[in-house]
Every structure is written in C-alpha cells, then in structure tokens.
Protein backbone atom coordinates (compact mmCIF):
# COMPACT_ATOMS: atom_id res chain seq x y z
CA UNK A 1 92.51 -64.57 -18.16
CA UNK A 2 96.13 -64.03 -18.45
CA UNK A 3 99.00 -66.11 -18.97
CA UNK A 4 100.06 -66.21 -15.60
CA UNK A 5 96.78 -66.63 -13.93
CA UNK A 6 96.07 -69.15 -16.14
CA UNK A 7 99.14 -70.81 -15.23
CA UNK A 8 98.46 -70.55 -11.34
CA UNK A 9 95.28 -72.01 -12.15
CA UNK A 10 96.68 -74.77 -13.62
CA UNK A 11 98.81 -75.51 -10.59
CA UNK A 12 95.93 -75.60 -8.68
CA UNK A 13 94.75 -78.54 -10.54
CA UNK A 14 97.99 -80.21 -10.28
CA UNK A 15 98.03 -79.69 -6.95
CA UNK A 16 94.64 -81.27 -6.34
CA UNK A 17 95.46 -84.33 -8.60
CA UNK A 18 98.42 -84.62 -6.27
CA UNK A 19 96.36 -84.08 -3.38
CA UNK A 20 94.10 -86.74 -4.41
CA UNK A 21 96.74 -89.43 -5.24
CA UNK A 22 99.33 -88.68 -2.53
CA UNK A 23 96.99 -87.85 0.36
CA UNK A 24 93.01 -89.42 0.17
CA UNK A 25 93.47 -91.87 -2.07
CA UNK A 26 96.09 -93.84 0.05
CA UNK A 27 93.61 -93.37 3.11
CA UNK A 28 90.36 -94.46 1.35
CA UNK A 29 89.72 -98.59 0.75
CA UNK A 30 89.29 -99.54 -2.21
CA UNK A 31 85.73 -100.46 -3.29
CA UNK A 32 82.18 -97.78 -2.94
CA UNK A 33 84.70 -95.12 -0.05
CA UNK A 34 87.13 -94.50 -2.32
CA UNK A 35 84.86 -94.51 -5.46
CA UNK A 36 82.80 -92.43 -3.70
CA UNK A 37 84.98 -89.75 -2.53
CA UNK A 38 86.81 -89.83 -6.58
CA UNK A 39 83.22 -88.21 -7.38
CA UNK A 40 82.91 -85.91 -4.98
CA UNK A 41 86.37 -84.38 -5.19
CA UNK A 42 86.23 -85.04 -9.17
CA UNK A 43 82.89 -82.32 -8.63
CA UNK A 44 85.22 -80.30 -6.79
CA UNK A 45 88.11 -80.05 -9.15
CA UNK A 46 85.60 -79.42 -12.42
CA UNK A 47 84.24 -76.11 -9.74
CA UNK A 48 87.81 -74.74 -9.50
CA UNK A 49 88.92 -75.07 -13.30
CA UNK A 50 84.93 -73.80 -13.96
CA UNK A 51 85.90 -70.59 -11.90
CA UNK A 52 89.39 -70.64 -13.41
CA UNK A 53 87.62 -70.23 -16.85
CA UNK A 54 85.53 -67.15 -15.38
CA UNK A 55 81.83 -69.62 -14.79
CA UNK A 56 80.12 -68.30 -11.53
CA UNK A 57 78.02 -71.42 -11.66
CA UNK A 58 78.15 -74.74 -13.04
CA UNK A 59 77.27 -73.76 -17.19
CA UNK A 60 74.20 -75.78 -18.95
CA UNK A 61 76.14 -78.17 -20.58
CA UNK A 62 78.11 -79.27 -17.77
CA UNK A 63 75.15 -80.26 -15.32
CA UNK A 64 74.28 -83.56 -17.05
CA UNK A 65 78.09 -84.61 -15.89
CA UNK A 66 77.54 -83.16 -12.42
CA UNK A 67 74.23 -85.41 -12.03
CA UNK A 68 75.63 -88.33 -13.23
CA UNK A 69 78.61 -88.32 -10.49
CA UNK A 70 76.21 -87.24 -7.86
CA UNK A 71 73.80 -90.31 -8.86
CA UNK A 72 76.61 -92.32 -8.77
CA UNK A 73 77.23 -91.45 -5.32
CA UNK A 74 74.16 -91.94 -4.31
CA UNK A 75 73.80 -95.38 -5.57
CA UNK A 76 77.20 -96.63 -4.33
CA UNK A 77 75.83 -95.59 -0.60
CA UNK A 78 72.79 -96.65 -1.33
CA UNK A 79 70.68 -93.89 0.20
CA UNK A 80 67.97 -93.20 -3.36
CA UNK A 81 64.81 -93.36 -1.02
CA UNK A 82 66.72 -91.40 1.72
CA UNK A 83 67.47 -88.91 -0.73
CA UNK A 84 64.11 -89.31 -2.56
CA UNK A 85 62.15 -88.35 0.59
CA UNK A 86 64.36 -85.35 1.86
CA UNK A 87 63.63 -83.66 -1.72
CA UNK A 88 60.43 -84.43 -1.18
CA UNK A 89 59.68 -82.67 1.67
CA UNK A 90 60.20 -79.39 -0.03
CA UNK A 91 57.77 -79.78 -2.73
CA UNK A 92 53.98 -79.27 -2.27
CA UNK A 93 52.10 -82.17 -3.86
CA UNK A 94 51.22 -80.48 -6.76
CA UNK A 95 55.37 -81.06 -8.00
CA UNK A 96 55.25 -84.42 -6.39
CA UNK A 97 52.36 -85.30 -9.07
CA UNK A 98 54.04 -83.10 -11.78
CA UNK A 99 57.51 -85.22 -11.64
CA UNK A 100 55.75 -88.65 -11.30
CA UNK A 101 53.31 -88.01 -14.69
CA UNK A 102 56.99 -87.04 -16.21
CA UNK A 103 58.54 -89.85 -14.72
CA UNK A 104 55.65 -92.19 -16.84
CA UNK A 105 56.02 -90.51 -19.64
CA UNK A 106 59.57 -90.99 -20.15
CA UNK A 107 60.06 -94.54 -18.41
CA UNK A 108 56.91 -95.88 -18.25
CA UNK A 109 54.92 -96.59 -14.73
CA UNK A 110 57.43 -96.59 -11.86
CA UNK A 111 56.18 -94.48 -9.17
C-alpha cells in the first residue's frame, strides 16, 4: 500500500475513534449498552484496518480476538442459550454429538 493510502487509511481510524467518542459513546449508558456496542464497533474498526492492510477476511490469528469480543457480547445480553439453539438448528445431530464429546474432552461433562 502506498504512503498516501496508507495515510487515508489511517484517517479512517481516526475518524472512527472520533466517531465513537464524540457521537455513540455520549448516547450509550454506561454499564452492558455501552460495553456492548465498544465490542461491536471495536470488531468493526479491526475489519477496516484488516482491509487497510490488504486481508479479505479476518486472518487465523486474529479470530481468537474476534470470538472473545463476540462472547463477550453475548454474555453481557445474556442471550448464550438463545444463541446456543439458533446454531443449533443448522447442524444435523451428528455435529450436535461431535461438539458435545469435544466439549467433555476439553472441560469435562457439561452438556
């Protein structure tokens, strides 16, 4: 990427941070909202400087971080069995089975 690209990319970021601080933030309560929409628009700023660095999709090492602030949401609204059950009606039982025998052998009996 060239110098100036790189450069307009970075403005986008500032421009986001400002976004974030000057316009949501004041609008969002403190507490699980605002915490809540921090991870979601902390997802979206790591997609934009991804594509500014040339990634079509979110690399390997980076999807670890992108589960963790999608868990978190999750948790703060307090929708896991919600969530649990709409994945789960796109897999066949056969996966269903498959994830709980992983899920025991990693953390012991919890399904």
């Amino acid at each position: 990427m060239c110098g100036n690209k790189m450069s307009e990319g970075m403005d986008v970021l500032d421009e986001m941070d400002l976004f974030w601080y000057e316009r949501l933030r004041p609008v969002l309560p403190s507490g699980v909202l605002r915490a809540m929409g921090r991870f979601g628009y902390g997802i979206a700023k790591d997609m934009v400087r991804l594509s500014l660095m040339g990634f079509q999709e979110f690399p390997e090492a980076s999807r670890g971080y992108v589960l963790e602030k999608v868990l978190s949401i999750i948790r703060r609204a307090r929708i896991e069995k919600d969530v649990l059950k709409e994945l789960m009606r796109y897999m066949d039982d056969e996966e269903i089975e498959e994830i709980r025998k992983e899920v025991r052998l990693n953390q012991g009996p919890l399904l």
